[in-house]
PDB file of N, CA and C in Angstrom:
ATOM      1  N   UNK A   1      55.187  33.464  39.102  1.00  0.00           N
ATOM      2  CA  UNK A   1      55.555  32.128  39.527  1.00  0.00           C
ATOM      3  C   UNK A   1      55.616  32.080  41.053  1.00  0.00           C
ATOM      4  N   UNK A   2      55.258  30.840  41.641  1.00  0.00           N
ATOM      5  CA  UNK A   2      54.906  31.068  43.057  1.00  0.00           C
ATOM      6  C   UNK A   2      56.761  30.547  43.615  1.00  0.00           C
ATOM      7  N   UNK A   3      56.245  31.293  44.912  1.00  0.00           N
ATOM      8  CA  UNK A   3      57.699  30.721  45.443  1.00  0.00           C
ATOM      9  C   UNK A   3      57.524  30.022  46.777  1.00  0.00           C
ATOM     10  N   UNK A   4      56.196  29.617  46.941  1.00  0.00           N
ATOM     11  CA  UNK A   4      56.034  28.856  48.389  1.00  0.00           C
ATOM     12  C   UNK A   4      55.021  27.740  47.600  1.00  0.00           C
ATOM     13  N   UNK A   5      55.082  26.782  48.214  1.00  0.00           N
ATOM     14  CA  UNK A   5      53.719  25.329  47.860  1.00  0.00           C
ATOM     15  C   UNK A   5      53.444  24.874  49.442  1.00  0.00           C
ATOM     16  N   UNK A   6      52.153  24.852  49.483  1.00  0.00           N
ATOM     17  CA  UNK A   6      51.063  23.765  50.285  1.00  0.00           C
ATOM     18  C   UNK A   6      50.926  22.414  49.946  1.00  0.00           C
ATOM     19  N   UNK A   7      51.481  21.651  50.883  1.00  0.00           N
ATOM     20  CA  UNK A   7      51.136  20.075  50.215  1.00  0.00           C
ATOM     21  C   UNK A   7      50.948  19.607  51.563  1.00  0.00           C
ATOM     22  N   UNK A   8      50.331  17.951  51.119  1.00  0.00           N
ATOM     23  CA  UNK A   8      49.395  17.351  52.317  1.00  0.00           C
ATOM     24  C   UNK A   8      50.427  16.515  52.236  1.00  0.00           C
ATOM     25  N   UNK A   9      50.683  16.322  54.164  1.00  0.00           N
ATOM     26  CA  UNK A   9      51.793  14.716  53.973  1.00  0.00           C
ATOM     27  C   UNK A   9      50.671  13.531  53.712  1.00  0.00           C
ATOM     28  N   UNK A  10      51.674  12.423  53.162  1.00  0.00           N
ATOM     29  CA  UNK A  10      50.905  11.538  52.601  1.00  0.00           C
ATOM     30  C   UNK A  10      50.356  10.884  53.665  1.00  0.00           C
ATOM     31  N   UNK A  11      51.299  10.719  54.951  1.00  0.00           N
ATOM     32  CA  UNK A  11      51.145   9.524  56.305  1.00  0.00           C
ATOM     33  C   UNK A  11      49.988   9.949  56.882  1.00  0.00           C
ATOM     34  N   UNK A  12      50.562  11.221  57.567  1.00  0.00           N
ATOM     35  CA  UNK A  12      49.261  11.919  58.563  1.00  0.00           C
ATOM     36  C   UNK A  12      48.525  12.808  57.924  1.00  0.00           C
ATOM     37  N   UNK A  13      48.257  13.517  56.786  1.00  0.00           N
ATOM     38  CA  UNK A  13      47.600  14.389  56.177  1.00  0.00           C
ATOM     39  C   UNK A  13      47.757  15.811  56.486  1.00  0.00           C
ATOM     40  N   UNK A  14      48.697  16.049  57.198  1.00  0.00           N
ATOM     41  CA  UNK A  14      49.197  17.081  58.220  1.00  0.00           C
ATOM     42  C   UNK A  14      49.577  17.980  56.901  1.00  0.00           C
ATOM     43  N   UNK A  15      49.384  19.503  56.550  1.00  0.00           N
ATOM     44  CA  UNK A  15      49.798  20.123  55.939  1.00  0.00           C
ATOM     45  C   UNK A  15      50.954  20.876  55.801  1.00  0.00           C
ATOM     46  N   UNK A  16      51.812  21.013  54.911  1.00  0.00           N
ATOM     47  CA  UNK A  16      53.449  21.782  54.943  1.00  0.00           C
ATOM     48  C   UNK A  16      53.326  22.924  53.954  1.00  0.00           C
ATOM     49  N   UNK A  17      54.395  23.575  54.766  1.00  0.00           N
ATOM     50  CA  UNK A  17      55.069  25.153  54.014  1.00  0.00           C
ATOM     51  C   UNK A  17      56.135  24.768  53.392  1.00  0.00           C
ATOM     52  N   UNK A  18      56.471  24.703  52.520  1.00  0.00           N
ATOM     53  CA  UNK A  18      57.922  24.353  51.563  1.00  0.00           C
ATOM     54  C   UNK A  18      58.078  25.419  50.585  1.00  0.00           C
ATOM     55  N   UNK A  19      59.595  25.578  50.063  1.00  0.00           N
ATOM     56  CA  UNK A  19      59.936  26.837  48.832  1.00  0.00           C
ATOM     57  C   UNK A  19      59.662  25.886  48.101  1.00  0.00           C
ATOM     58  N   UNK A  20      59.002  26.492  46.841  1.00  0.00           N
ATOM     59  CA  UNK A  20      59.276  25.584  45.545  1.00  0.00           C
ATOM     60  C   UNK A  20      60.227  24.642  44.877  1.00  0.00           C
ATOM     61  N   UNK A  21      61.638  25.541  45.041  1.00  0.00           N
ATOM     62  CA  UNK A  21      62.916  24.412  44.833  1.00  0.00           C
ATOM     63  C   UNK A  21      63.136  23.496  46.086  1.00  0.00           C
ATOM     64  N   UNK A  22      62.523  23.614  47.056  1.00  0.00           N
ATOM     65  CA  UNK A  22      62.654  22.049  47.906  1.00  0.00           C
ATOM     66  C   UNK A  22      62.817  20.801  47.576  1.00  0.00           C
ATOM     67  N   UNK A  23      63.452  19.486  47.356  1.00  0.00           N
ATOM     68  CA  UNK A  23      63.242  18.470  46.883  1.00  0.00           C
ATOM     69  C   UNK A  23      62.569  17.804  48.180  1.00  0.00           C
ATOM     70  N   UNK A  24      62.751  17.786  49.913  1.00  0.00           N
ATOM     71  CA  UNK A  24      61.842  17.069  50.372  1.00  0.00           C
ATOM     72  C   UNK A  24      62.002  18.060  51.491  1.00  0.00           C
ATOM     73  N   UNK A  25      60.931  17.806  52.964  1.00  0.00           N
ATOM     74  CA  UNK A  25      60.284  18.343  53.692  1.00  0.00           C
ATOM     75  C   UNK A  25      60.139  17.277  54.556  1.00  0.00           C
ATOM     76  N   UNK A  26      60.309  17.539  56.244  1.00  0.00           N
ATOM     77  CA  UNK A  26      59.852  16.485  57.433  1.00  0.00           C
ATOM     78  C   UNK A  26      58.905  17.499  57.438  1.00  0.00           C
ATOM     79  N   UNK A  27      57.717  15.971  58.293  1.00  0.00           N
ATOM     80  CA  UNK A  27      56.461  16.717  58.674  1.00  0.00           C
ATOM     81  C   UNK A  27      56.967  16.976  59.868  1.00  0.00           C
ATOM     82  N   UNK A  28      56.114  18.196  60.267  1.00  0.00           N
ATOM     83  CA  UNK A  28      56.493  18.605  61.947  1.00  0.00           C
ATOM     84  C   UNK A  28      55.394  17.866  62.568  1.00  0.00           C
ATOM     85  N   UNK A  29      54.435  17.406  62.149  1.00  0.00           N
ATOM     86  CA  UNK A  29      53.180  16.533  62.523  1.00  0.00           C
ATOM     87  C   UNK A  29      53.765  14.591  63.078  1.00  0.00           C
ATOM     88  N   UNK A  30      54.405  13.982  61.863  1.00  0.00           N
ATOM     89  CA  UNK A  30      54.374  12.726  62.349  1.00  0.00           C
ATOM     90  C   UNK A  30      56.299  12.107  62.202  1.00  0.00           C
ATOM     91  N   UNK A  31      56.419  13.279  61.581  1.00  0.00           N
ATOM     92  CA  UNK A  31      58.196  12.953  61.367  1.00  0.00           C
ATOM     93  C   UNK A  31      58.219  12.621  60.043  1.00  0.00           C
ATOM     94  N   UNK A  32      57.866  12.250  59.307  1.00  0.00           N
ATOM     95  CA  UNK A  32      58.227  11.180  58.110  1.00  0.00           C
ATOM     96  C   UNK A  32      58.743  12.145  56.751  1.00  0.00           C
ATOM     97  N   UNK A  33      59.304  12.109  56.162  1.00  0.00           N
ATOM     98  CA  UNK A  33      60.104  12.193  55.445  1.00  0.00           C
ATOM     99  C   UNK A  33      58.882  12.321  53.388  1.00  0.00           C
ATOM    100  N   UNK A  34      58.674  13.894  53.156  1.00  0.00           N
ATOM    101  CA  UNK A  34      57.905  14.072  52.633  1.00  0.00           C
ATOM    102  C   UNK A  34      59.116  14.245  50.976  1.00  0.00           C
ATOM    103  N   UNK A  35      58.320  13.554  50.233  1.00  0.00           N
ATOM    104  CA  UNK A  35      58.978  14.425  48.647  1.00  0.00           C
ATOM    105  C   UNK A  35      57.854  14.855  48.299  1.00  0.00           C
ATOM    106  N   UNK A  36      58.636  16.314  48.099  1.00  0.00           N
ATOM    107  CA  UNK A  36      57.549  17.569  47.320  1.00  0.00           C
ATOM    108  C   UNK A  36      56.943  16.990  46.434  1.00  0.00           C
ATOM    109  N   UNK A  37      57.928  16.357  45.013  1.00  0.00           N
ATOM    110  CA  UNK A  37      57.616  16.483  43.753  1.00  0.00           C
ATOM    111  C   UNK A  37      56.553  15.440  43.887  1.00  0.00           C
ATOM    112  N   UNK A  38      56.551  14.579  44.572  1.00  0.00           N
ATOM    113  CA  UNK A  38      55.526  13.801  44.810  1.00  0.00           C
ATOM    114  C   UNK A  38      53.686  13.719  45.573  1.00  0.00           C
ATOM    115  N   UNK A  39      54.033  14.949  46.403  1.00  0.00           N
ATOM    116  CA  UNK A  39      53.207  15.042  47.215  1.00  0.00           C
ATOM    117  C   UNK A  39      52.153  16.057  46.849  1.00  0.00           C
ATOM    118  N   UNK A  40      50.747  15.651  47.463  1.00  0.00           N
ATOM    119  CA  UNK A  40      49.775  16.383  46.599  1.00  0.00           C
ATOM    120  C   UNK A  40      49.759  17.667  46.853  1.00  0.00           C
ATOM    121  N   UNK A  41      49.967  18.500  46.103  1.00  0.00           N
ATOM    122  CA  UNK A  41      50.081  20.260  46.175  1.00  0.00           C
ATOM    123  C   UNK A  41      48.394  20.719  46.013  1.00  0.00           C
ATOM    124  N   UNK A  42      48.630  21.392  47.454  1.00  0.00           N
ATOM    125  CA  UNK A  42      46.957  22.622  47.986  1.00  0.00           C
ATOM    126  C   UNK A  42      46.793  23.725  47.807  1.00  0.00           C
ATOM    127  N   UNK A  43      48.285  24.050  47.570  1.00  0.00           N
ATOM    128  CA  UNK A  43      48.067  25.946  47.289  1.00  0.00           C
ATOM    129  C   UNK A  43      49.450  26.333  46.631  1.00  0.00           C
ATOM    130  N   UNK A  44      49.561  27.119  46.369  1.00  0.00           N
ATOM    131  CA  UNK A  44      50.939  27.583  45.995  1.00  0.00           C
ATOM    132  C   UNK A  44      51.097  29.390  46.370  1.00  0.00           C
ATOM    133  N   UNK A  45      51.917  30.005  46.607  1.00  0.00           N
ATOM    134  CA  UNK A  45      51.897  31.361  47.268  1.00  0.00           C
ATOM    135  C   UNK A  45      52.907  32.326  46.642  1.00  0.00           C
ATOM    136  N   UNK A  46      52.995  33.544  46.352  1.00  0.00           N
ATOM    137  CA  UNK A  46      54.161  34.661  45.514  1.00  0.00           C
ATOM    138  C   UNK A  46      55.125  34.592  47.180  1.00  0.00           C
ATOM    139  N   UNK A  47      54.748  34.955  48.324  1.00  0.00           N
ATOM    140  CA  UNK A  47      55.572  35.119  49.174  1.00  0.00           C
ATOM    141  C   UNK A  47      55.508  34.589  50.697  1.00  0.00           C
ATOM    142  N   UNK A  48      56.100  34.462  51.522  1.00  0.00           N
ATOM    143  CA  UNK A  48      56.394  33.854  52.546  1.00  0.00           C
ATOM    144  C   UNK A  48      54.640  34.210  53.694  1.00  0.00           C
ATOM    145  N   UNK A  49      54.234  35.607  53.576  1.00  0.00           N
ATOM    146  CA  UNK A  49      53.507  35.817  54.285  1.00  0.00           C
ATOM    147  C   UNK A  49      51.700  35.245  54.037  1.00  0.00           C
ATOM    148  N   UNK A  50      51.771  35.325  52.218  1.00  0.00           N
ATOM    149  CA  UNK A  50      50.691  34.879  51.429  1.00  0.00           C
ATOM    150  C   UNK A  50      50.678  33.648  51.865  1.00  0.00           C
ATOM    151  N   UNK A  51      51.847  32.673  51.953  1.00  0.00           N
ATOM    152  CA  UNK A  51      52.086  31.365  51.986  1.00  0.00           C
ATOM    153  C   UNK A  51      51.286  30.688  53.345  1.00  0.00           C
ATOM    154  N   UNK A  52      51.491  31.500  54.907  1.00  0.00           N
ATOM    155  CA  UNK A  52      51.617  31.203  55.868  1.00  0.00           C
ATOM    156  C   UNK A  52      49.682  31.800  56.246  1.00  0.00           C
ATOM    157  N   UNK A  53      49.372  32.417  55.967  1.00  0.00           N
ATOM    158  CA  UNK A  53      48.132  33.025  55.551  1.00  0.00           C
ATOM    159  C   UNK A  53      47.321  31.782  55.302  1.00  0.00           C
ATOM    160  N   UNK A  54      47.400  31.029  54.124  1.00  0.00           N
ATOM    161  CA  UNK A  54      47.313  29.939  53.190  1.00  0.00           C
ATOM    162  C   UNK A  54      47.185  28.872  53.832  1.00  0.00           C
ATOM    163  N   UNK A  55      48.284  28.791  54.648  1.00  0.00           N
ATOM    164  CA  UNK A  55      48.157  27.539  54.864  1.00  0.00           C
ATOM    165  C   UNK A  55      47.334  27.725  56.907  1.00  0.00           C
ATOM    166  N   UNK A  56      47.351  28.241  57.623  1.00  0.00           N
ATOM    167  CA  UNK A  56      46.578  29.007  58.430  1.00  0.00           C
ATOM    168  C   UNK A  56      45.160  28.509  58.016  1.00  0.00           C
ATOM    169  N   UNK A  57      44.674  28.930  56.654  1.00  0.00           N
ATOM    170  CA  UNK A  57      42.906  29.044  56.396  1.00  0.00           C
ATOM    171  C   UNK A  57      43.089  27.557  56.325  1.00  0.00           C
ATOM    172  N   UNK A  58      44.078  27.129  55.844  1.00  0.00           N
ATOM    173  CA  UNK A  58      43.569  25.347  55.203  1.00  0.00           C
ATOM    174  C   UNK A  58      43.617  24.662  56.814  1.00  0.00           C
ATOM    175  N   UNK A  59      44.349  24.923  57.789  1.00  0.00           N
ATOM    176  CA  UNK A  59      44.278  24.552  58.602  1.00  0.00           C
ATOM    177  C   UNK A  59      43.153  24.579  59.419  1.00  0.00           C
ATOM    178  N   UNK A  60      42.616  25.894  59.578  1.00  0.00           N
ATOM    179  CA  UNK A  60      41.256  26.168  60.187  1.00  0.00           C
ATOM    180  C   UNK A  60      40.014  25.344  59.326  1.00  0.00           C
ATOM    181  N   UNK A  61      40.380  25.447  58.531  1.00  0.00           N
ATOM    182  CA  UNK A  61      39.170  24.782  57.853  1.00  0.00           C
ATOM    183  C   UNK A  61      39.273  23.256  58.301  1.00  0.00           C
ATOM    184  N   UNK A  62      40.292  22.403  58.087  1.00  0.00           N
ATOM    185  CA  UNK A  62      40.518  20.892  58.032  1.00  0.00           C
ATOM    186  C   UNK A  62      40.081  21.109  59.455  1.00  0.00           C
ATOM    187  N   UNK A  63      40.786  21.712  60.341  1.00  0.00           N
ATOM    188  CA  UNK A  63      40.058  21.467  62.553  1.00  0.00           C
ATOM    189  C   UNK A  63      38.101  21.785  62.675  1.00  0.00           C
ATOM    190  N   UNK A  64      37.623  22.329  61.737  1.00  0.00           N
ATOM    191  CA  UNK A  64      36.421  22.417  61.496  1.00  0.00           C
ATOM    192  C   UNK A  64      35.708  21.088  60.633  1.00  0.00           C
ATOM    193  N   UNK A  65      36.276  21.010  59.546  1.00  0.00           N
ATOM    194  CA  UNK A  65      35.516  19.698  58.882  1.00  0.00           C
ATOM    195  C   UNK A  65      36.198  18.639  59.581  1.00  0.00           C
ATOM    196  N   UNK A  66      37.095  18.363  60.157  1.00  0.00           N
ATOM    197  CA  UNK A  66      37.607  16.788  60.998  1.00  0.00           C
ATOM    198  C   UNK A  66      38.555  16.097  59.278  1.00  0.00           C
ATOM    199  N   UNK A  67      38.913  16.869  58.707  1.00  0.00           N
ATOM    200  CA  UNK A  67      39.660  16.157  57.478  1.00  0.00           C
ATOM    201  C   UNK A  67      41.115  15.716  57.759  1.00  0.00           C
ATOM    202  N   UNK A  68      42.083  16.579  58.527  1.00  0.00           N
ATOM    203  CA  UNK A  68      43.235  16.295  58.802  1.00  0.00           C
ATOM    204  C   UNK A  68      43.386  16.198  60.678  1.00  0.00           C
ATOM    205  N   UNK A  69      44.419  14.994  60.689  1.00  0.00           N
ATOM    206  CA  UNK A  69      44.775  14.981  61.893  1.00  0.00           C
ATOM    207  C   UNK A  69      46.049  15.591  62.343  1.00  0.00           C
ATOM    208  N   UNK A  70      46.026  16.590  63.215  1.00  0.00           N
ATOM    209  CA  UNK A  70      47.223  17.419  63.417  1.00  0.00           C
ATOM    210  C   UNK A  70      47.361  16.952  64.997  1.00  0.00           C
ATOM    211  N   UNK A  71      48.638  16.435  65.017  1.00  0.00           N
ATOM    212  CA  UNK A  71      49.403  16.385  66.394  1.00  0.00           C
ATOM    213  C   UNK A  71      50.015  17.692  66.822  1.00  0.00           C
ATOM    214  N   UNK A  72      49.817  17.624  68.010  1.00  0.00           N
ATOM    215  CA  UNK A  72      50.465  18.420  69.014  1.00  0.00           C
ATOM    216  C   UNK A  72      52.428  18.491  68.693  1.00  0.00           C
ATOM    217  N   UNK A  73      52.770  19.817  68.231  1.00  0.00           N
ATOM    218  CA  UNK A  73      54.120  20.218  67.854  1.00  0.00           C
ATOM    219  C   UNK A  73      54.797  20.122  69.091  1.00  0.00           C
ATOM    220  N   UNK A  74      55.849  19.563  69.906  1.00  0.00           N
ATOM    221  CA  UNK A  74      56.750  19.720  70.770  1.00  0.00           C
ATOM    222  C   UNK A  74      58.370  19.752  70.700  1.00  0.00           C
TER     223      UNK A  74
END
């Protein structure tokens, strides 16, 4: 059973690291106020490092195809 999920925020498409028992998640991308149970799940991971790995490739990939818009973290 996984203990990390990948999901896309719904606003900006910006991708998140969340534990499985999370009920919600801010994007660090646009601010807004994400529910897991709701939100479309990309990957799911056994551990913190698999997870971050994971979500890393989905990232590289989306800055290559132009699919997600990621703001600048400050």
């Amino acid at each position: 059973m996984a203990c990390y999920i990948i999901v896309v925020c719904s606003k900006c498409g910006g991708y998140l690291l969340a534990k499985e028992n999370q009920k919600t998640r801010t994007c660090p991308y646009c601010g807004s106020k994400v529910i897991l149970e709701k939100a479309k799940k990309v990957a799911a991971a056994e551990n913190a490092t698999e997870a971050s790995t994971l979500l890393r490739k989905l990232k590289e990939k989306a800055a290559k195809g132009g699919k997600v818009k990621l703001q600048r973290q400050f």
